[in-house]
Protein backbone atom coordinates (compact mmCIF):
# COMPACT_ATOMS: atom_id res chain seq x y z
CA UNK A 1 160.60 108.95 -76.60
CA UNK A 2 161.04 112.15 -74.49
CA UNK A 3 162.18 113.92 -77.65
CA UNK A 4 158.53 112.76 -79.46
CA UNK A 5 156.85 113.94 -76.68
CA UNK A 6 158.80 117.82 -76.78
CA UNK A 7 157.68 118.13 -80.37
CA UNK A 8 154.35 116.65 -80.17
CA UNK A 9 153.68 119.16 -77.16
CA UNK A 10 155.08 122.14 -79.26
CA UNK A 11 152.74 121.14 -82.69
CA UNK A 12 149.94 121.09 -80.01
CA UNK A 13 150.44 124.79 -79.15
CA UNK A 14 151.22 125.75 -82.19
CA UNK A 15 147.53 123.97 -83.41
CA UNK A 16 146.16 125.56 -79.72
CA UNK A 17 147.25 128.90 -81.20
CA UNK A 18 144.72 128.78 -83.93
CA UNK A 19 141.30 127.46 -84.26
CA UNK A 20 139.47 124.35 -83.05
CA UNK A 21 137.79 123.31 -85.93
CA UNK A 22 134.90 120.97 -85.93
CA UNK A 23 135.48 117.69 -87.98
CA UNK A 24 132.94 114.87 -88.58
CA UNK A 25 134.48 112.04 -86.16
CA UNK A 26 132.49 109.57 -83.95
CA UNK A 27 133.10 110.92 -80.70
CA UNK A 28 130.91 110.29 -78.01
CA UNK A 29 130.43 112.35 -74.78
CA UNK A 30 129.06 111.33 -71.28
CA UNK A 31 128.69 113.91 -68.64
CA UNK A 32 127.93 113.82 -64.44
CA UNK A 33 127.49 116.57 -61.92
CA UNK A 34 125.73 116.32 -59.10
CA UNK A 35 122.26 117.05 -60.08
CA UNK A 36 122.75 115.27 -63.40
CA UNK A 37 124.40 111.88 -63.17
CA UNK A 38 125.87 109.75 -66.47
CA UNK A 39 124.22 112.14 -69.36
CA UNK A 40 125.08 111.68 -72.72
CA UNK A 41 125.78 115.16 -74.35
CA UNK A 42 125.17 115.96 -77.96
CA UNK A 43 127.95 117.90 -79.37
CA UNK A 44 131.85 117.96 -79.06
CA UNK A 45 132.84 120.94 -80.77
CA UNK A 46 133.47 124.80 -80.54
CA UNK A 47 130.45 126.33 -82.05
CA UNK A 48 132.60 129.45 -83.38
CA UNK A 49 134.83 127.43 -86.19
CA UNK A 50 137.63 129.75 -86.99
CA UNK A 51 137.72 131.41 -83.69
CA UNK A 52 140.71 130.99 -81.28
CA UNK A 53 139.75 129.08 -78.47
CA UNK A 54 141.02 130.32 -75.22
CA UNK A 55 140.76 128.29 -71.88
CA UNK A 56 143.00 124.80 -70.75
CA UNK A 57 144.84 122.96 -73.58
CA UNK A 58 145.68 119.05 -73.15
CA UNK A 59 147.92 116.91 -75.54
CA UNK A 60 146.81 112.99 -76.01
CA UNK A 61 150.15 110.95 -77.01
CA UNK A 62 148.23 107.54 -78.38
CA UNK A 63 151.70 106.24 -79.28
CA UNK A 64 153.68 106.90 -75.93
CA UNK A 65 151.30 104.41 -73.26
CA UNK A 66 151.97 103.23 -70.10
CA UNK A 67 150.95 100.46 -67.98
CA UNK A 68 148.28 97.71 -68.89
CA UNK A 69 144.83 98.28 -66.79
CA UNK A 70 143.89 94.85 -66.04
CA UNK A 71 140.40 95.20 -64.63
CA UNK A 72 138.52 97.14 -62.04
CA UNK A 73 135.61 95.94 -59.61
CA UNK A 74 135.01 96.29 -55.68
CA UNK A 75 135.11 93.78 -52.66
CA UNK A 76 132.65 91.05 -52.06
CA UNK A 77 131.42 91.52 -47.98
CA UNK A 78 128.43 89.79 -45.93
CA UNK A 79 126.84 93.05 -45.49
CA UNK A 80 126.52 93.56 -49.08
CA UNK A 81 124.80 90.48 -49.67
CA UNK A 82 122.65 91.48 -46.61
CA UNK A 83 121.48 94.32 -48.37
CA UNK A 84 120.93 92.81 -51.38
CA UNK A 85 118.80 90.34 -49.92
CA UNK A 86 116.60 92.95 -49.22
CA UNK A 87 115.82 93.68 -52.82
CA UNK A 88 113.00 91.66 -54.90
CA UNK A 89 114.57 89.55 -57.30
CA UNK A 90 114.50 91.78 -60.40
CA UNK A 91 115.65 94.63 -58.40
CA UNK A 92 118.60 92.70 -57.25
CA UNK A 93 119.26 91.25 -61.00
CA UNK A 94 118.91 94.74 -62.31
CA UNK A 95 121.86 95.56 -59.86
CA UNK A 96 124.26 92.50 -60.44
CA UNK A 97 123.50 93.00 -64.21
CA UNK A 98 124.26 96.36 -63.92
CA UNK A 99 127.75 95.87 -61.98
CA UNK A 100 128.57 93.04 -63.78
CA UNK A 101 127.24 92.36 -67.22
CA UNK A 102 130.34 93.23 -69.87
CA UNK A 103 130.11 96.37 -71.23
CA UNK A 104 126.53 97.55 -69.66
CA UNK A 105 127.92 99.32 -66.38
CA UNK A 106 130.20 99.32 -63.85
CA UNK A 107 131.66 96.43 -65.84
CA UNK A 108 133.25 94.63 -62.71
CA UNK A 109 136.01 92.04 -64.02
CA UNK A 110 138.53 91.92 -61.25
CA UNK A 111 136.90 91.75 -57.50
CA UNK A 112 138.43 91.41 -53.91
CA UNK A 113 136.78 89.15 -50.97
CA UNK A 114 137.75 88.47 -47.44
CA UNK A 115 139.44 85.04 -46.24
CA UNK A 116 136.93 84.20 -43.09
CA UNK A 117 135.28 87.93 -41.69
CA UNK A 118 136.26 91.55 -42.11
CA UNK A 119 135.20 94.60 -40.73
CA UNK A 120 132.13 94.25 -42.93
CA UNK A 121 131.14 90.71 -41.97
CA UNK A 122 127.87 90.37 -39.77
CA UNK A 123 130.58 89.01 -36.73
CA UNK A 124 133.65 87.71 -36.32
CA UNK A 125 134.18 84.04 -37.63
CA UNK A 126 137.02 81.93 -39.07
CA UNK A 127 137.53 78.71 -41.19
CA UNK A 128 138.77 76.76 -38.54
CA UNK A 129 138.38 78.15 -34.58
CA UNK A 130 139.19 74.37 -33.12
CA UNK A 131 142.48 75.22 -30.74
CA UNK A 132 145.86 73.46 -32.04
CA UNK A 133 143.83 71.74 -35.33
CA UNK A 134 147.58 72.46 -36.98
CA UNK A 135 146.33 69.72 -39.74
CA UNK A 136 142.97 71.78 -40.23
CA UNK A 137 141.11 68.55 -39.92
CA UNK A 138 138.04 71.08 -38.66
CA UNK A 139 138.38 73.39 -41.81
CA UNK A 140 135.09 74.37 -43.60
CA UNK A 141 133.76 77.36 -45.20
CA UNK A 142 130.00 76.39 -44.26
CA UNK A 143 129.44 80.15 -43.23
CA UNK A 144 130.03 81.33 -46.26
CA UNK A 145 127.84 78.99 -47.86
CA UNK A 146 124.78 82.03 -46.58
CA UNK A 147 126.34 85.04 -47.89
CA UNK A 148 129.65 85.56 -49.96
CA UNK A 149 129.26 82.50 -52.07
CA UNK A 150 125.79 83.17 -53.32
CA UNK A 151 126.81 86.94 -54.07
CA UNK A 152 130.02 86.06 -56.14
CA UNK A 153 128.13 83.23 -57.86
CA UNK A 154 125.55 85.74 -58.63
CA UNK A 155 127.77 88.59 -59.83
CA UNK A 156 129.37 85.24 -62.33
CA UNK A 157 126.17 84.96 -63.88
CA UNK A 158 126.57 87.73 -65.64
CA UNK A 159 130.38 88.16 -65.70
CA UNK A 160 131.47 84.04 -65.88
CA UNK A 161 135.06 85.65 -66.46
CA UNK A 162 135.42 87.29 -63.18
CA UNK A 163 138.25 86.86 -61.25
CA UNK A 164 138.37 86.77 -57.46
CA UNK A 165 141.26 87.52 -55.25
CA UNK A 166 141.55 87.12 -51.03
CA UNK A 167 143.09 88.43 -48.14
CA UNK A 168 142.25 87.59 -44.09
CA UNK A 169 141.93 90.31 -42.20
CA UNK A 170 142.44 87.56 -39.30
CA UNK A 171 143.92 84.36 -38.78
CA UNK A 172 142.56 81.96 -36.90
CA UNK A 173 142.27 83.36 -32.60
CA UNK A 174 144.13 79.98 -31.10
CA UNK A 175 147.04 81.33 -33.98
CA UNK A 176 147.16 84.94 -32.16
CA UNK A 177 149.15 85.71 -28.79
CA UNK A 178 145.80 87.49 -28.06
CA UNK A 179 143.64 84.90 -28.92
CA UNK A 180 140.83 87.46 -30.25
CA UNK A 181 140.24 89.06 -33.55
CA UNK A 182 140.39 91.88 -32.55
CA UNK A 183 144.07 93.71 -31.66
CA UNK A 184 142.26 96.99 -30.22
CA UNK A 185 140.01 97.27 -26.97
CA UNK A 186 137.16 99.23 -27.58
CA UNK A 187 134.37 99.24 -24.86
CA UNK A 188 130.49 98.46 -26.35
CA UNK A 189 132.58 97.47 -29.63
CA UNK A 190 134.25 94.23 -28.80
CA UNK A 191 135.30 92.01 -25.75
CA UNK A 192 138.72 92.80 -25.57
CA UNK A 193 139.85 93.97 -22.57
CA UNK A 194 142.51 96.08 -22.04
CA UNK A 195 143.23 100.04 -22.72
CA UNK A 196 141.63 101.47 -25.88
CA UNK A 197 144.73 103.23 -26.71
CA UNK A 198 146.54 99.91 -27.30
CA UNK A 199 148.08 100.20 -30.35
CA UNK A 200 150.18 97.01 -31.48
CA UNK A 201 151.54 98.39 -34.93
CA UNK A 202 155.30 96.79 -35.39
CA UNK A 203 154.97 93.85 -33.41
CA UNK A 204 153.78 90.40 -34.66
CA UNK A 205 150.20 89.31 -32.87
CA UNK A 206 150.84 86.04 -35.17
CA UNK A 207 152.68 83.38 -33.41
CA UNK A 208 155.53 83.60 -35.57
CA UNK A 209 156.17 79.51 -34.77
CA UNK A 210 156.78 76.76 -37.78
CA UNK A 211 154.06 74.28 -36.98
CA UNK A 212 151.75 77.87 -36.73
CA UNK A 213 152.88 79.32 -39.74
CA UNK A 214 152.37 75.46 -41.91
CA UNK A 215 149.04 75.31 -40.59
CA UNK A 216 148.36 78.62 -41.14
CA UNK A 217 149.22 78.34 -45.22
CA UNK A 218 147.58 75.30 -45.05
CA UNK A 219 144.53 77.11 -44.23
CA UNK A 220 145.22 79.38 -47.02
CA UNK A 221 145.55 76.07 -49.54
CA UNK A 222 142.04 74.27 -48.12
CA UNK A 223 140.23 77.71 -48.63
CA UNK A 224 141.37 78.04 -52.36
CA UNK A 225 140.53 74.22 -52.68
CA UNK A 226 137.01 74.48 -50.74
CA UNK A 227 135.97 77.77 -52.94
CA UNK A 228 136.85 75.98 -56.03
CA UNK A 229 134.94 72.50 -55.51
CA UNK A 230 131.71 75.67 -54.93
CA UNK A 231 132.57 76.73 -58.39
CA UNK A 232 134.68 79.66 -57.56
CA UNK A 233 138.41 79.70 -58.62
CA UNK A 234 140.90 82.31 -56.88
CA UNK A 235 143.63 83.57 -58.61
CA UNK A 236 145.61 85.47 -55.92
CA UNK A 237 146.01 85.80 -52.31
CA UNK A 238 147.57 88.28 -50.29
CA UNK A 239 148.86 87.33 -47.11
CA UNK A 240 147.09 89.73 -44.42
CA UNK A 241 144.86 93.15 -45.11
CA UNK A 242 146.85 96.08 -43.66
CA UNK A 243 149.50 94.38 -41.68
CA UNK A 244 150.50 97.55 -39.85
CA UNK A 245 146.68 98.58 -38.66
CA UNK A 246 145.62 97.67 -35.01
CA UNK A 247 142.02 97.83 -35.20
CA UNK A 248 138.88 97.58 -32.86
CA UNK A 249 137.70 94.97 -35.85
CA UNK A 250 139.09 91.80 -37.25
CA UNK A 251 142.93 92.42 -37.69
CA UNK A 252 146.25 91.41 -37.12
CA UNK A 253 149.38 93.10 -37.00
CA UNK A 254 152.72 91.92 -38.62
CA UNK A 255 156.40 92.70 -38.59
CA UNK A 256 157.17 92.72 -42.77
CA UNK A 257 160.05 90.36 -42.07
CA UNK A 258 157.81 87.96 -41.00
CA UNK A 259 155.46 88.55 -43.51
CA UNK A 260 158.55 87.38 -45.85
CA UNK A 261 159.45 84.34 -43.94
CA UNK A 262 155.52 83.16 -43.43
CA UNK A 263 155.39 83.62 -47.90
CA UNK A 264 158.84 82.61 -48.64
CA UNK A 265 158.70 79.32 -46.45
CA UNK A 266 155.18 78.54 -46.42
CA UNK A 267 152.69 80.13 -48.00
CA UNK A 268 154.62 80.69 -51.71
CA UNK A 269 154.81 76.70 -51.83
CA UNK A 270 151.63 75.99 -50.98
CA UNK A 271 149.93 78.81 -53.49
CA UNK A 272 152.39 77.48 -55.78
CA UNK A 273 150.92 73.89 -56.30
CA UNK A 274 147.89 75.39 -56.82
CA UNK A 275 148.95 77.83 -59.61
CA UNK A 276 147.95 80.58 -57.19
CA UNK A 277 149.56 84.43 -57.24
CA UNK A 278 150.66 85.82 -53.77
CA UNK A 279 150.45 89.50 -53.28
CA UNK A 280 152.26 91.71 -51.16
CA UNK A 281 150.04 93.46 -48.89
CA UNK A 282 147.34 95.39 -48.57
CA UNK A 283 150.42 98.11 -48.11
CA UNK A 284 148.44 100.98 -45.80
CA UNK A 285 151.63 102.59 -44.84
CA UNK A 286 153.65 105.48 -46.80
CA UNK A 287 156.97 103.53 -46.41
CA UNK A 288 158.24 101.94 -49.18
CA UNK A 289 161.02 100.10 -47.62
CA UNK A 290 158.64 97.45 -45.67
CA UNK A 291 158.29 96.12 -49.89
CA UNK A 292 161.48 96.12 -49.99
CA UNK A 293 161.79 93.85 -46.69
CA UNK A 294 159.56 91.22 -49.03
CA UNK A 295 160.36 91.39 -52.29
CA UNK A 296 163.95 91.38 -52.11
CA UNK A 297 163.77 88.26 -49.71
CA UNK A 298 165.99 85.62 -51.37
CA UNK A 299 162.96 83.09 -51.02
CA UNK A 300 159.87 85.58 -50.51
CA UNK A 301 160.55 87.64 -53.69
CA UNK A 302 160.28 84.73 -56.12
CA UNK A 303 156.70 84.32 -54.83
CA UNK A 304 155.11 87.60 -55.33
CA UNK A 305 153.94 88.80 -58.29
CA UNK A 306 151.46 91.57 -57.70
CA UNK A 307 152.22 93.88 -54.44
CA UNK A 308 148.44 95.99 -52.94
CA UNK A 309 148.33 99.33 -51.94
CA UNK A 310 145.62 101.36 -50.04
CA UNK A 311 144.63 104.20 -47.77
CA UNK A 312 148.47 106.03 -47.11
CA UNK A 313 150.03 103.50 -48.90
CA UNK A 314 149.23 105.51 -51.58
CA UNK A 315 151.83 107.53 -50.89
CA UNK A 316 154.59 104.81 -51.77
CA UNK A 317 153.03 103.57 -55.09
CA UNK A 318 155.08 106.23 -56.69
CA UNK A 319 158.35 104.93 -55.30
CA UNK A 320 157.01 101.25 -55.61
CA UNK A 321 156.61 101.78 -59.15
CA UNK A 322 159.37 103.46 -59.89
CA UNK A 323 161.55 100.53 -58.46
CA UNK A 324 159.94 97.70 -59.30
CA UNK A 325 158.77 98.83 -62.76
CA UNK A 326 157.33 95.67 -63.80
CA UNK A 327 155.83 94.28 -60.70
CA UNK A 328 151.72 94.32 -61.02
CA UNK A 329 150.12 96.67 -58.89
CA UNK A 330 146.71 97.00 -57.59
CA UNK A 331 144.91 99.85 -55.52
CA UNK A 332 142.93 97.12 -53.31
CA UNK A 333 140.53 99.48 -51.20
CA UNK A 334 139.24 102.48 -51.87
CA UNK A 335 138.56 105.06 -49.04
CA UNK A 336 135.64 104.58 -47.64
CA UNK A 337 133.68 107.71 -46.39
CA UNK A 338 131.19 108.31 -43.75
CA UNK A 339 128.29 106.45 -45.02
CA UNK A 340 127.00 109.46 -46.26
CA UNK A 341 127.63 109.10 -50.13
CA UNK A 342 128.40 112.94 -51.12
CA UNK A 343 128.84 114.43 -54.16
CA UNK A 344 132.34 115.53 -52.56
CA UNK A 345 132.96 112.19 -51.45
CA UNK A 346 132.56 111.30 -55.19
CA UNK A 347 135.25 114.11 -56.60
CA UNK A 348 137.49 112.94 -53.56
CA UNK A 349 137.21 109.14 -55.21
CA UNK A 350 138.08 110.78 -58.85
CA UNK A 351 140.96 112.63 -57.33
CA UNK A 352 142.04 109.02 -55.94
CA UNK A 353 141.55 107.09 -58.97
CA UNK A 354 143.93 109.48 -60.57
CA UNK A 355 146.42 109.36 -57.98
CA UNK A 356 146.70 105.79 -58.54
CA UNK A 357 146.54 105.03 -61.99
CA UNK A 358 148.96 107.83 -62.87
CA UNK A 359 151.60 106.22 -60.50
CA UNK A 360 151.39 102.51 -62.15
CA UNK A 361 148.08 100.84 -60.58
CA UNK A 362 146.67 98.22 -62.95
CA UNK A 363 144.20 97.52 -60.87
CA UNK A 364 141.88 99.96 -59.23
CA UNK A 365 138.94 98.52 -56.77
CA UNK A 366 136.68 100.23 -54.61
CA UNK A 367 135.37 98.68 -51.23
CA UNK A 368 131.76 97.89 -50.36
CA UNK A 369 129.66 97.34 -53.16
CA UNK A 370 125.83 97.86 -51.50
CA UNK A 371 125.39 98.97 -48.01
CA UNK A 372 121.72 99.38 -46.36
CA UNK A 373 121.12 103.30 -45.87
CA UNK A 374 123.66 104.53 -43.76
CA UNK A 375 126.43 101.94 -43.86
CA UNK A 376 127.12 101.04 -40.80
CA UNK A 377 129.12 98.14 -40.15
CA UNK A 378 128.88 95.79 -36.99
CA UNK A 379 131.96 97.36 -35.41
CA UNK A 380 129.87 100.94 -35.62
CA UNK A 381 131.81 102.44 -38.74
CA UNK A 382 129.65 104.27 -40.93
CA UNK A 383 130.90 103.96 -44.45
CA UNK A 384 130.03 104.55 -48.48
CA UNK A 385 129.22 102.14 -51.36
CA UNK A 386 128.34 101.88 -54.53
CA UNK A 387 124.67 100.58 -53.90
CA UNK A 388 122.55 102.05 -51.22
CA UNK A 389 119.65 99.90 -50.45
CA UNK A 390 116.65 101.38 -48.05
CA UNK A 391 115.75 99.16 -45.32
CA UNK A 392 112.26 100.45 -45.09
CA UNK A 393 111.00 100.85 -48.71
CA UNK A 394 113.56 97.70 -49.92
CA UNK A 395 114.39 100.06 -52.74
CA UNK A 396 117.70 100.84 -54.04
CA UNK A 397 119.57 104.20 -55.53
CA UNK A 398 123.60 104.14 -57.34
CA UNK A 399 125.35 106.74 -55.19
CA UNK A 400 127.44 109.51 -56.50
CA UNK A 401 130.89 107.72 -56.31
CA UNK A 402 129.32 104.82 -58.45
CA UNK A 403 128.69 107.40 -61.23
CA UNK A 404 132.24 108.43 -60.84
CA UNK A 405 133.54 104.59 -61.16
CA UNK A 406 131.50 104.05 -63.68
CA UNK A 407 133.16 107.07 -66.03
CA UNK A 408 136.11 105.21 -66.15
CA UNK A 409 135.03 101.00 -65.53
CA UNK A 410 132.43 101.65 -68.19
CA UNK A 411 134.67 102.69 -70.77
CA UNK A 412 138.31 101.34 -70.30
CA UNK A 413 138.38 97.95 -71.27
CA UNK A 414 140.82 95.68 -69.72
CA UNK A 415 143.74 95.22 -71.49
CA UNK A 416 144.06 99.13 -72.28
CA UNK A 417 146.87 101.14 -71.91
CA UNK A 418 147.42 104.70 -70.27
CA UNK A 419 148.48 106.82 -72.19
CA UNK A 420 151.14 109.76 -71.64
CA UNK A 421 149.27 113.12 -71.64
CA UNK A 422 150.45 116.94 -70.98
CA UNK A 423 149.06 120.18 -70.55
CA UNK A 424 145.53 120.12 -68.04
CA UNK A 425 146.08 117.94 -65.68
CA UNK A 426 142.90 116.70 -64.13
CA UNK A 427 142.88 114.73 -67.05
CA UNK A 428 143.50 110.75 -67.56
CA UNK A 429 143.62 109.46 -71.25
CA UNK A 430 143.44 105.27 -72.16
CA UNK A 431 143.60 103.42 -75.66
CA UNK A 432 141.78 100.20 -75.59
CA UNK A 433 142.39 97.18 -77.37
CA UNK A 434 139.46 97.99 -80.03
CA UNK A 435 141.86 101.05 -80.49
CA UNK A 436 139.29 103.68 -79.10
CA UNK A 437 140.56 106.19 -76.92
CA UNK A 438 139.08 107.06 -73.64
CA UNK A 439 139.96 110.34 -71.96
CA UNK A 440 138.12 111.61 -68.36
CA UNK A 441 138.70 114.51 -67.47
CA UNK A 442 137.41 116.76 -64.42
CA UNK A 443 136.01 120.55 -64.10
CA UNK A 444 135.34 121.11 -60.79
CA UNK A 445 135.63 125.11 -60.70
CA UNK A 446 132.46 127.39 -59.71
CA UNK A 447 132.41 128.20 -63.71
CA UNK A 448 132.02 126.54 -66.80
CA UNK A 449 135.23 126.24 -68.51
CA UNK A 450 136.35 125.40 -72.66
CA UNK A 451 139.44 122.39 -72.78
CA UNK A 452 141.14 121.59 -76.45
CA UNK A 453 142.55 118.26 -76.18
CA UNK A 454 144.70 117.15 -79.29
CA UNK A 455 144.61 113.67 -79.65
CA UNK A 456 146.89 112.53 -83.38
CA UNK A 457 144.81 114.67 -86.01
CA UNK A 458 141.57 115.45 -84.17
CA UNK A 459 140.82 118.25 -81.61
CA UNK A 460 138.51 117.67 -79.58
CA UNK A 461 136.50 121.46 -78.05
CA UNK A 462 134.62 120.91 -75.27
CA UNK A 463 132.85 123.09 -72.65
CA UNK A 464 133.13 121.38 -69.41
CA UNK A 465 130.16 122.19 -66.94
CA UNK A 466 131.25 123.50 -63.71
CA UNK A 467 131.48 120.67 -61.03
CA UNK A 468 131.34 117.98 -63.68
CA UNK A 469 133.09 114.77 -64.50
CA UNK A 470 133.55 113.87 -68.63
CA UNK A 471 134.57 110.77 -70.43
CA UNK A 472 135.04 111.22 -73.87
CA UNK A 473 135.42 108.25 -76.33
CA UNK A 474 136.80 108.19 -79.56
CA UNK A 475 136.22 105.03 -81.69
């Protein structure tokens, strides 16, 4: 394969040499700056024909691909739904559609939601808060019933295909040694009391006990059963979001090794009769090792099938990948911003989508789908979305960063395959199913600047806009 690739690369500058000829070939062009979101751009080529064409050079192998791209999508929260609500009812529809429908827009197939509240709940809340109820005879999503299950049955109207996967961000508080949700004090935040500096990471705030950890993936098992009789199925869990992060919001901190024993010994069987995936993760950390600690646990690693990675954790994808070539592997939360919604914050998310899927992702999600205007959560963090709906006018506006999502979701259907690509890097290049190509690719210089990508027999001539983000498509 390597030897393909060397003389591929050297018939591309030899071709890169000459002239970028236009040829008739249905190739279709979508272009975003900041100004100028998602326009659709008439012509491809090099206007010159016969000219050399100076400027970045690219090389498209379609037969050398990659990994599989599953899906992409966001995570369902209550404050999402709050905004929503907000909407009129064709305004909202034009958004689900929009997100959801196949092919239309963001074209959402693979989402994340919260087991019981997250830092983007309206308050803290659990399945089952009655102290010692180890047989979860008190269990009952009822809560839920207001918020997250009307928004995902909403978003399945128009996607009935969509799959959902979970995570707690908390366990029940009579199954913490703190007995809050919370693991850091912060003063006009939460109740906690204590010194704000507290900071927890490498212990385990789960009582690490057998009757707590059976009732715990019991809780897990009545949760998948309870969505599912509301006409939602789950097909994965994960066991705790960020297990290292001691937070001023609903967390939990956990020692890896007892992540292993709590999915080797508990919760693997019970997702198993169910026909559930476990997940290890979400993985915030840049150490690679703590996977290790799980998925070469003689009971644990049979269970896992798909490990999550976000925030640093992006920083031992790489090495994740590398080892564990064919375990699945999602990017599960995308940076979230300042609740501003900048064009930078947009190129920052591009920069981050390519991180990931050139290091094995075959999943890529961001985090909150809608926010009201400025994005503040009920533990005071200000943070982006997708959707930004206006509290006063009850209109809504698609933020920079969903522009950017949507230049790759809109395109890359799941199922495709990345392929192997050389030459100008802020480039990422996918062949779908259909057998179209996709390729995005990024100029975000002061100046406008001419790319000739090669992909087979076709050269594609572009001049990128300065501070704009392309997909090209070729059927």
């Amino acid at each position: 394969m390597k030897k393909n690739v060397i003389i591929w690369v050297w018939i591309g500058v030899v071709v890169f040499m000459g002239a970028c000829k236009p040829q008739k070939q249905n190739v279709e062009w979508i272009e975003s700056t900041e100004p100028a979101p998602w326009v659709v751009r008439d012509s491809l080529f090099a206007e010159k024909s016969g000219n050399p064409i100076s400027g970045e050079m690219a090389v498209v192998f379609t037969d050398s691909t990659l990994q599989v791209i599953q899906g992409f999508g966001a995570c369902f929260n209550e404050l999402g739904w709050d905004a929503l609500s907000l909407l009129s009812n064709n305004d909202r529809a034009a958004v689900m559609s929009e997100l959801f429908e196949p092919g239309k827009g963001g074209n959402f197939t693979l989402c994340r939601m919260p087991v019981g509240a997250n830092d983007f709940s309206r308050d803290w809340y659990s399945y089952d808060e009655t102290n010692d109820d180890f047989e979860m005879t008190h269990f009952s999503i009822a809560n839920d019933t207001n918020t997250l299950i009307p928004f995902i049955l909403n978003a399945k109207k128009y996607n009935p295909d969509l799959k959902i996967w979970a995570s707690p961000w908390s366990p029940p508080l009579w199954m913490k040694h703190n007995r809050h949700y919370a693991c850091r004090p912060l003063p006009g935040i939460n109740d906690l009391p204590g010194d704000p500096n507290t900071n927890l990471e490498g212990t385990n705030m789960f009582i690490t006990r057998p009757e707590y950890y059976q009732a715990y993936a019991l809780y897990f098992g009545k949760f998948i059963d309870a969505y599912k009789t509301a006409g939602i199925d789950i097909f994965a869990v994960a066991p705790q979001n960020e297990f290292n992060s001691c937070q001023c919001f609903p967390s939990c901190t956990w020692l890896s090794s007892a992540l292993a024993d709590f999915v080797g010994n508990y919760l693997g069987p019970e997702m198993q009769k169910r026909e559930v995936q476990v997940m290890f993760g979400t993985m915030e950390r840049p150490d690679a090792r703590m996977a290790d600690t799980v998925l070469q646990h003689p009971r644990a690693g049979k269970y896992i099938s798909i490990a999550g990675f976000q925030w640093a954790g992006k920083e031992a994808i790489a090495a994740v990948h590398n080892k564990y070539p064919q375990l699945t592997l999602y990017q599960t939360e995308q940076e979230c911003g300042d609740g501003k919604n900048t064009w930078s914050a947009a190129i920052y998310s591009w920069n981050l989508m390519k991180h990931y899927l050139s290091n094995g992702a075959n999943v890529y999600e961001y985090w909150n789908l809608a926010l009201k205007e400025g994005g503040k959560s009920r533990w005071g963090w200000k943070q982006n979305s997708l959707v930004v709906v206006d509290t006063l006018t009850q209109k809504y506006h698609y933020t920079p960063e969903y522009h950017v999502f949507k230049h790759i979701t809109n395109k890359v259907q799941p199922g495709a395959k990345r392929l192997q690509t050389s030459g100008y890097e802020d480039l990422l290049a996918f062949k779908n199913p259909d057998g179209s190509v996709v390729i995005v690719t990024g100029n975000f210089d002061n100046t406008d600047k001419p790319i000739t990508i090669r992909v087979n027999d076709k050269q594609i001539c572009p001049v990128l806009t300065a501070g704009s983000l392309n997909t090209l498509v070729i059927k």
